[in-house]
Protein backbone atom coordinates (compact mmCIF):
# COMPACT_ATOMS: atom_id res chain seq x y z
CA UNK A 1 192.87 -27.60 1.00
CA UNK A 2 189.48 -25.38 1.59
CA UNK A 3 188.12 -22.62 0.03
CA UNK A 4 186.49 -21.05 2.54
CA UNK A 5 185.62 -17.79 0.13
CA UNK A 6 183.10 -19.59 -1.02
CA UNK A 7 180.91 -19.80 1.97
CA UNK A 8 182.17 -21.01 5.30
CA UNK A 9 182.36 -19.73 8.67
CA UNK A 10 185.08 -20.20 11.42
CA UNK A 11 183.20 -23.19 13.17
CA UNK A 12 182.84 -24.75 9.62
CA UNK A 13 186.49 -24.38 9.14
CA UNK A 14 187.13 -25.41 12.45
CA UNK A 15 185.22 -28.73 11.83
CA UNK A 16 187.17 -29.59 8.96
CA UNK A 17 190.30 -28.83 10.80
CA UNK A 18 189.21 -31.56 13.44
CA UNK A 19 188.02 -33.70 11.35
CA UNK A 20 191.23 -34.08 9.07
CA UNK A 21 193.81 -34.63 12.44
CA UNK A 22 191.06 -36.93 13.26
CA UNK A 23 191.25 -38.65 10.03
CA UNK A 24 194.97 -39.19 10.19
CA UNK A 25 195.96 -36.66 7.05
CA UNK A 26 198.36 -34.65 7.96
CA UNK A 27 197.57 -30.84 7.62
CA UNK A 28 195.00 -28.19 6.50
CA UNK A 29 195.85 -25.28 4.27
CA UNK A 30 193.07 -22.61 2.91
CA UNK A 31 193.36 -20.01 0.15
CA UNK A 32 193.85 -16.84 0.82
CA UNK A 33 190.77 -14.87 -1.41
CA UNK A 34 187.84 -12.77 0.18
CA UNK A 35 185.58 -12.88 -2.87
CA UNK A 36 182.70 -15.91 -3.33
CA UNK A 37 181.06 -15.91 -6.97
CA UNK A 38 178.55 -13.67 -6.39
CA UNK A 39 175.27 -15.99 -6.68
CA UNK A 40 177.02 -18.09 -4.50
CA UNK A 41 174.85 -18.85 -1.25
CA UNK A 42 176.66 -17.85 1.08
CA UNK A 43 178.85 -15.41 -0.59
CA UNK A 44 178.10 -13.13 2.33
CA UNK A 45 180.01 -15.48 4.88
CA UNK A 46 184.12 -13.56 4.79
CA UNK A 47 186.41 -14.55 6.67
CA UNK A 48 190.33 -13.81 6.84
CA UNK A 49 192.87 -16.12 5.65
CA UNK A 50 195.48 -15.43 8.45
CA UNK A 51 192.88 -14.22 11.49
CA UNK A 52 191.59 -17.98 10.39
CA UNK A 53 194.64 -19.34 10.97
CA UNK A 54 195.43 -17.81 14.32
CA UNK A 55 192.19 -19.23 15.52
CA UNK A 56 192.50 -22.70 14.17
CA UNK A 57 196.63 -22.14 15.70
CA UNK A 58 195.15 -22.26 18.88
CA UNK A 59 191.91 -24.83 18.53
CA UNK A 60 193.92 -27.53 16.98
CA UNK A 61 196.63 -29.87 17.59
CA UNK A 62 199.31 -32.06 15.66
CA UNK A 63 197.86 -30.91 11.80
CA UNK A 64 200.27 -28.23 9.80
CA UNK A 65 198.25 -25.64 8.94
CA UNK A 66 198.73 -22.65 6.41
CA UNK A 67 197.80 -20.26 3.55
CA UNK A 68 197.73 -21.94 -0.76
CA UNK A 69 198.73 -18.94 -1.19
CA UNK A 70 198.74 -15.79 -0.16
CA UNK A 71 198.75 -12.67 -2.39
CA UNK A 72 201.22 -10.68 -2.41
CA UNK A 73 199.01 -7.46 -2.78
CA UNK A 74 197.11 -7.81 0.13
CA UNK A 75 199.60 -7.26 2.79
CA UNK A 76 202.77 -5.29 3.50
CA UNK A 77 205.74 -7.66 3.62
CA UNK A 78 206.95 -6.52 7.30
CA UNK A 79 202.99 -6.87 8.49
CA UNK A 80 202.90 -10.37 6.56
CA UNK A 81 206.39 -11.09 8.50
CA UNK A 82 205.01 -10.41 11.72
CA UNK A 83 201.62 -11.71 11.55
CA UNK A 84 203.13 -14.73 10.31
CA UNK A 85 205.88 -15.80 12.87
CA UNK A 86 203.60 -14.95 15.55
CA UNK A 87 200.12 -17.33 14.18
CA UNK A 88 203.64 -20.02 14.20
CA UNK A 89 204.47 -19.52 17.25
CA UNK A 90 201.02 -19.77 18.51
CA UNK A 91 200.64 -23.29 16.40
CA UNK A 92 203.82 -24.37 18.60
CA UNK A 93 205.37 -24.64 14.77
CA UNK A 94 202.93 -26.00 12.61
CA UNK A 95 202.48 -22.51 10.10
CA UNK A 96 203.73 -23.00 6.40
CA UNK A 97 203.51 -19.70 4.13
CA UNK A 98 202.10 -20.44 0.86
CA UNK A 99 203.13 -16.96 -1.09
CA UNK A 100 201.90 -15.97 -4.93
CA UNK A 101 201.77 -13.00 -7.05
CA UNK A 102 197.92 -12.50 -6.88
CA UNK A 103 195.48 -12.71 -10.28
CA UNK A 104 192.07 -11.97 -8.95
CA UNK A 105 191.49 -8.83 -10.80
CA UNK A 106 187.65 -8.94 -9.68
CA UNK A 107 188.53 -9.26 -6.41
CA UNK A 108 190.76 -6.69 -5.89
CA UNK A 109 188.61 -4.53 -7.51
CA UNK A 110 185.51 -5.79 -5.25
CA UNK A 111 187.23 -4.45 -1.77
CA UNK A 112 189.54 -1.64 -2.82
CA UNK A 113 192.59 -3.46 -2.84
CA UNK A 114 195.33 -2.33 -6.03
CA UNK A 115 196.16 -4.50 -8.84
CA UNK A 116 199.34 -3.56 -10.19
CA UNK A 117 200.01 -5.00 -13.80
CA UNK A 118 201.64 -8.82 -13.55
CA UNK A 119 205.30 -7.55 -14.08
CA UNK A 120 204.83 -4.99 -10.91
CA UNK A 121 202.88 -8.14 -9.36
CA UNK A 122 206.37 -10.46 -9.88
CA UNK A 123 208.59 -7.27 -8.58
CA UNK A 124 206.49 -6.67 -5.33
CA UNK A 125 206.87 -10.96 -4.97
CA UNK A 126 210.17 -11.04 -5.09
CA UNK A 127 210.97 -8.05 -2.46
CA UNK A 128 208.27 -9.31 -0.25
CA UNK A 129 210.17 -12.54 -0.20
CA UNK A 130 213.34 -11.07 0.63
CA UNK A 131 212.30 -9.23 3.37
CA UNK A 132 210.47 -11.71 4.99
CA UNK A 133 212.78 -13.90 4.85
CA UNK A 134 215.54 -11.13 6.03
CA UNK A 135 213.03 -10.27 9.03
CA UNK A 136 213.40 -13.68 10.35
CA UNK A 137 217.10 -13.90 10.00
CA UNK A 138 218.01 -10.53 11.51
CA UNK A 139 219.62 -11.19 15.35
CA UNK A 140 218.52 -9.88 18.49
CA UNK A 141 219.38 -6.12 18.56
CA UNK A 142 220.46 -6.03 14.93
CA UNK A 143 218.46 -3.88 12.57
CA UNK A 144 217.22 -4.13 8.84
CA UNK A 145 217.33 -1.40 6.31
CA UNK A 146 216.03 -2.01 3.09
CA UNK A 147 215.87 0.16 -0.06
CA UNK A 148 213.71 -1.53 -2.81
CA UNK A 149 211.73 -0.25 -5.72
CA UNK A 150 208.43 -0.71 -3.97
CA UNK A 151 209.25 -1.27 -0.28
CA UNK A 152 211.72 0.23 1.97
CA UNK A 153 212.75 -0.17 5.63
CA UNK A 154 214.86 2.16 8.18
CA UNK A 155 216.11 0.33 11.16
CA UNK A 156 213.54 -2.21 11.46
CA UNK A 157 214.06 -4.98 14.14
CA UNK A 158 214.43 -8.71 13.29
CA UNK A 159 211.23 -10.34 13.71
CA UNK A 160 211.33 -13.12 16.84
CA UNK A 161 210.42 -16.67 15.27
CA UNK A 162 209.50 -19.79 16.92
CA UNK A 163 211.63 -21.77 14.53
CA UNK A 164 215.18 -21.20 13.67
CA UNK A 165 215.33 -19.48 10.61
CA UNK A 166 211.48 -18.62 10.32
CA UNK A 167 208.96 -20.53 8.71
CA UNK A 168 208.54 -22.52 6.07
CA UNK A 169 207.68 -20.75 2.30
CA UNK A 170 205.79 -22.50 0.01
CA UNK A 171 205.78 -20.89 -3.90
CA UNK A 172 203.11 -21.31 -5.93
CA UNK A 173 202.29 -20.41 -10.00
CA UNK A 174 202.63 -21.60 -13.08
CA UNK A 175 205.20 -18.20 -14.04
CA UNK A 176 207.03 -19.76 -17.09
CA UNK A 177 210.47 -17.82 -15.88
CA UNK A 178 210.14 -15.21 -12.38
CA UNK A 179 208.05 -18.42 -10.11
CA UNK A 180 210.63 -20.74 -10.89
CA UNK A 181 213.48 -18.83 -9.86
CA UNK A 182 211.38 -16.98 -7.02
CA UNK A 183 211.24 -20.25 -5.40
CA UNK A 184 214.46 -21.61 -6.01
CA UNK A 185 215.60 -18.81 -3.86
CA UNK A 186 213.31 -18.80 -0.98
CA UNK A 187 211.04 -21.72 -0.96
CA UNK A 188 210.91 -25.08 1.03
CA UNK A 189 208.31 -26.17 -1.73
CA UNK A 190 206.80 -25.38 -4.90
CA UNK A 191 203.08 -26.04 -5.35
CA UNK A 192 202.52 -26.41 -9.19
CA UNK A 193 198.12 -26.67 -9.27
CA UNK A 194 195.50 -28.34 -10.79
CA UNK A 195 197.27 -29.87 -14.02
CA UNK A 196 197.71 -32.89 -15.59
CA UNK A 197 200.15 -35.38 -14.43
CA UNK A 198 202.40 -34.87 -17.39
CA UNK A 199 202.06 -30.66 -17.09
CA UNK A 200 202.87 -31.32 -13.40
CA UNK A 201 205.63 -32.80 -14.37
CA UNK A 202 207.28 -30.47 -16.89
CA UNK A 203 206.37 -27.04 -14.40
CA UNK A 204 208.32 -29.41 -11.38
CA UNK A 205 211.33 -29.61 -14.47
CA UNK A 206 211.27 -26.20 -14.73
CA UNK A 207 211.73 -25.25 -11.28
CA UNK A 208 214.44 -27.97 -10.97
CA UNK A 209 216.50 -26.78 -13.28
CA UNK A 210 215.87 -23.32 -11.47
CA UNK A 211 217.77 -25.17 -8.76
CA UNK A 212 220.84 -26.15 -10.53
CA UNK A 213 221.04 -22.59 -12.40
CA UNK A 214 221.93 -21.05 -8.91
CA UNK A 215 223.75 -23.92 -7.64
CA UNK A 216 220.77 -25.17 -5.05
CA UNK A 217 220.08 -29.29 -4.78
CA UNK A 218 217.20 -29.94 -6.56
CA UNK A 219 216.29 -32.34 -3.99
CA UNK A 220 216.53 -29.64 -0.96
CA UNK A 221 213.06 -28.26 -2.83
CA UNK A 222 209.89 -30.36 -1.85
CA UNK A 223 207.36 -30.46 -4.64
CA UNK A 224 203.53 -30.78 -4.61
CA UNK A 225 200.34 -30.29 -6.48
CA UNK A 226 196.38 -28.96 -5.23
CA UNK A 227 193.97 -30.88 -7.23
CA UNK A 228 190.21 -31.39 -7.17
CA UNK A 229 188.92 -34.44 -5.45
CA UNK A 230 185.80 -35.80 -6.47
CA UNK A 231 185.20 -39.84 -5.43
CA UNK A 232 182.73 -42.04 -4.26
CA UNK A 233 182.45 -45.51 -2.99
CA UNK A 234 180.43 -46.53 -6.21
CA UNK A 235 179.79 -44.91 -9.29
CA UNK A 236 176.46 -43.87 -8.72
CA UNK A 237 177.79 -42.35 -5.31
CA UNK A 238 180.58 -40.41 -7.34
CA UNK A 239 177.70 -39.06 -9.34
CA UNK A 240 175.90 -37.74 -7.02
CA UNK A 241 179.15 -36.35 -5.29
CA UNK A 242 179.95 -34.43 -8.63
CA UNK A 243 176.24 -33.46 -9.33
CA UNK A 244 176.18 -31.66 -6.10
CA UNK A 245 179.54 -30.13 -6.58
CA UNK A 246 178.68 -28.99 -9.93
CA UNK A 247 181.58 -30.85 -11.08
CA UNK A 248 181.64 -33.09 -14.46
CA UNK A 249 182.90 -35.87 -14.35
CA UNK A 250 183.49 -36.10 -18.19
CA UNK A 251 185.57 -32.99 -18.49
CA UNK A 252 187.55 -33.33 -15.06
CA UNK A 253 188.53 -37.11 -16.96
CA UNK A 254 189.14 -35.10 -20.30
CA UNK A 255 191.42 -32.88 -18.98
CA UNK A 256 193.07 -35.64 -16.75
CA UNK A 257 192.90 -33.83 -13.70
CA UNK A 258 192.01 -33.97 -10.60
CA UNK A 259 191.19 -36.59 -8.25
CA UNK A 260 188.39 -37.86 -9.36
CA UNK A 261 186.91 -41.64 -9.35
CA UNK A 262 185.92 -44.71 -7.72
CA UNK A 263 188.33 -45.71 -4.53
CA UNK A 264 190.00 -47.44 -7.12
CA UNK A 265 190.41 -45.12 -9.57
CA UNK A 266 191.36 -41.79 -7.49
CA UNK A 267 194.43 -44.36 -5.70
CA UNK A 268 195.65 -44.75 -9.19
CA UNK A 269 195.43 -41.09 -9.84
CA UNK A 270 197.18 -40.54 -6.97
CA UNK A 271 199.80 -42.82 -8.07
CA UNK A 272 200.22 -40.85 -11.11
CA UNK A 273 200.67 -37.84 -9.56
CA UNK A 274 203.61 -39.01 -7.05
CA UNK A 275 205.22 -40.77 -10.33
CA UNK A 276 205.03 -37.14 -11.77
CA UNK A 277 207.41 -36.48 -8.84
CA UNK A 278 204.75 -35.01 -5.88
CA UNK A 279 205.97 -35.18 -2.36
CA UNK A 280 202.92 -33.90 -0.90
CA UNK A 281 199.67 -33.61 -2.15
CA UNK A 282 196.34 -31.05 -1.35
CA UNK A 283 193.40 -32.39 -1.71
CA UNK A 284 190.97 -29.30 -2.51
CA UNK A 285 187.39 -29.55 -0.48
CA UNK A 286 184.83 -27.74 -2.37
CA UNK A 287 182.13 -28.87 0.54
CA UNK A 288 183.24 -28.20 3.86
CA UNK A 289 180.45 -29.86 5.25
CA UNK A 290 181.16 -33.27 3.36
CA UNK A 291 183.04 -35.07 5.96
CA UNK A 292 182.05 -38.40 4.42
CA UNK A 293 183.93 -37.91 1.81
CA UNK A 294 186.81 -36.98 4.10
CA UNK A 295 186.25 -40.67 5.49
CA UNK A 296 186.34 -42.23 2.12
CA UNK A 297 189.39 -40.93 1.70
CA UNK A 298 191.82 -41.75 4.66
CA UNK A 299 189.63 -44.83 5.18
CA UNK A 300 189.57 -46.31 1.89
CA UNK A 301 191.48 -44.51 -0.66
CA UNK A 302 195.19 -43.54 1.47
CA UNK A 303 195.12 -47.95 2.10
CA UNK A 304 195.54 -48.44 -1.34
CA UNK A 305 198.58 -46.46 -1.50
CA UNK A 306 200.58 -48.19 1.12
């Protein structure tokens, strides 16, 4: 998982992209933010979430590639619908839609984009979701109206999708009440990020019992968690690795987060993290150009866990 906000080009993202199918790992997601910190170096470097996605659709094989997530104030949910299905059908089905509510206030504010309050922020989430997800559904010559409180439709046309049933939705957030139920109704995953093993572990109880509230198998919803990862052959190498990062060490392992450590140590945080009940897990990339770390990784670190 990439931020690519922070400074990153297409070709950089692209070379990532290789370089994890190359690696054996399994996908590539990216957030969704325009912003960088602003004495960031290369905070001048933007670059779309989904025109990134399109690109890397076509210049990649066999990886799954998607948005962690995408606000829901940056796009209309028809446009999202459509631009969606077709960067999927362009990946030959290898698009996953990583969806949220938004919280950037800065950002929004940066590039003229509104910022309802959070409860107007939940209400736009959840009729986004429906009509995405009634876009993809509606048949060939059928048509969609929809009458909500902030969207409506008039005879809109199903939206074609590559897949049966359109493409995956992940949910991300740590809502106490709305994210849970949000993606007990529409998700094929919830994405509960950067926490602690045990907080991992309560926010996945909370959405499970989402599940049984509306009568869905809590096992039909796959669960995951984005953390930090920070390791190094040696210690001294891990140092180093964090020093450039501008990581520390001492509060990442205070906060028990992230994954963070010797080979060793970041299996065993691993571990903990599929004991807290992760199916799939997103390693966030702070330097896109650190492809040795990628090799530490899936050459030294995934062994351990098989």
């Amino acid at each position: 998982m990439i931020e690519p906000h922070n400074g990153a080009s297409y070709d950089d993202q692209l070379a990532i992209a290789l370089a994890t199918g190359a690696a054996g790992l399994d996908g590539l997601f990216r957030a969704d933010h325009y912003l960088a910190g602003v004495d960031h170096p290369r905070s001048e470097w933007l670059t779309d979430a989904w025109t990134t996605l399109a690109g890397l659709a076509r210049d990649t094989t066999g990886i799954t590639l998607g948005s962690l997530v995408s606000p829901v104030t940056f796009r209309t949910p028809a446009q999202l619908a459509i631009l969606v299905a077709q960067v999927d059908a362009m990946s030959g089905g290898r698009i996953e839609l990583g969806l949220g509510a938004g919280w950037w206030k800065a950002e929004h504010r940066t590039f003229g984009i509104d910022f309802p309050a959070a409860h107007e922020r939940f209400g736009r989430m959840a009729e986004q979701l429906e009509i995405i997800t009634r876009l993809w559904r509606t048949p060939p010559g059928a048509r969609l109206d929809y009458v909500g409180t902030f969207y409506q439709l008039e005879n809109a046309p199903g939206v074609r999708c590559h897949r049966d049933g359109g493409v995956p939705i992940i949910i991300g957030g740590s809502g106490p009440r709305r994210t849970p139920l949000l993606a007990a109704r529409f998700a094929r995953e919830f994405n509960s990020g950067w926490l602690s093993p045990a907080r991992t572990r309560a926010e996945f109880d909370r959405v499970h019992a989402a599940c049984r509230d509306i009568g869905r198998d809590p096992a039909s919803l796959r669960l995951s968690t984005v953390q930090t990862v920070c390791v190094g052959r040696t210690a001294a190498e891990l140092r180093t690795r964090a020093t450039s990062l501008g990581l520390s060490l001492e509060e990442l392992e205070a906060d028990s987060i992230g994954i963070t450590g010797t080979t060793d140590q970041a299996a065993d945080r691993i571990r903990q993290y599929r004991d807290a009940g992760a199916d799939r897990l997103y390693l966030e990339f702070l330097d896109l150009t650190d492809l040795d770390q990628l090799a530490v990784l899936a050459g030294e670190v995934l062994p351990l866990l098989t």
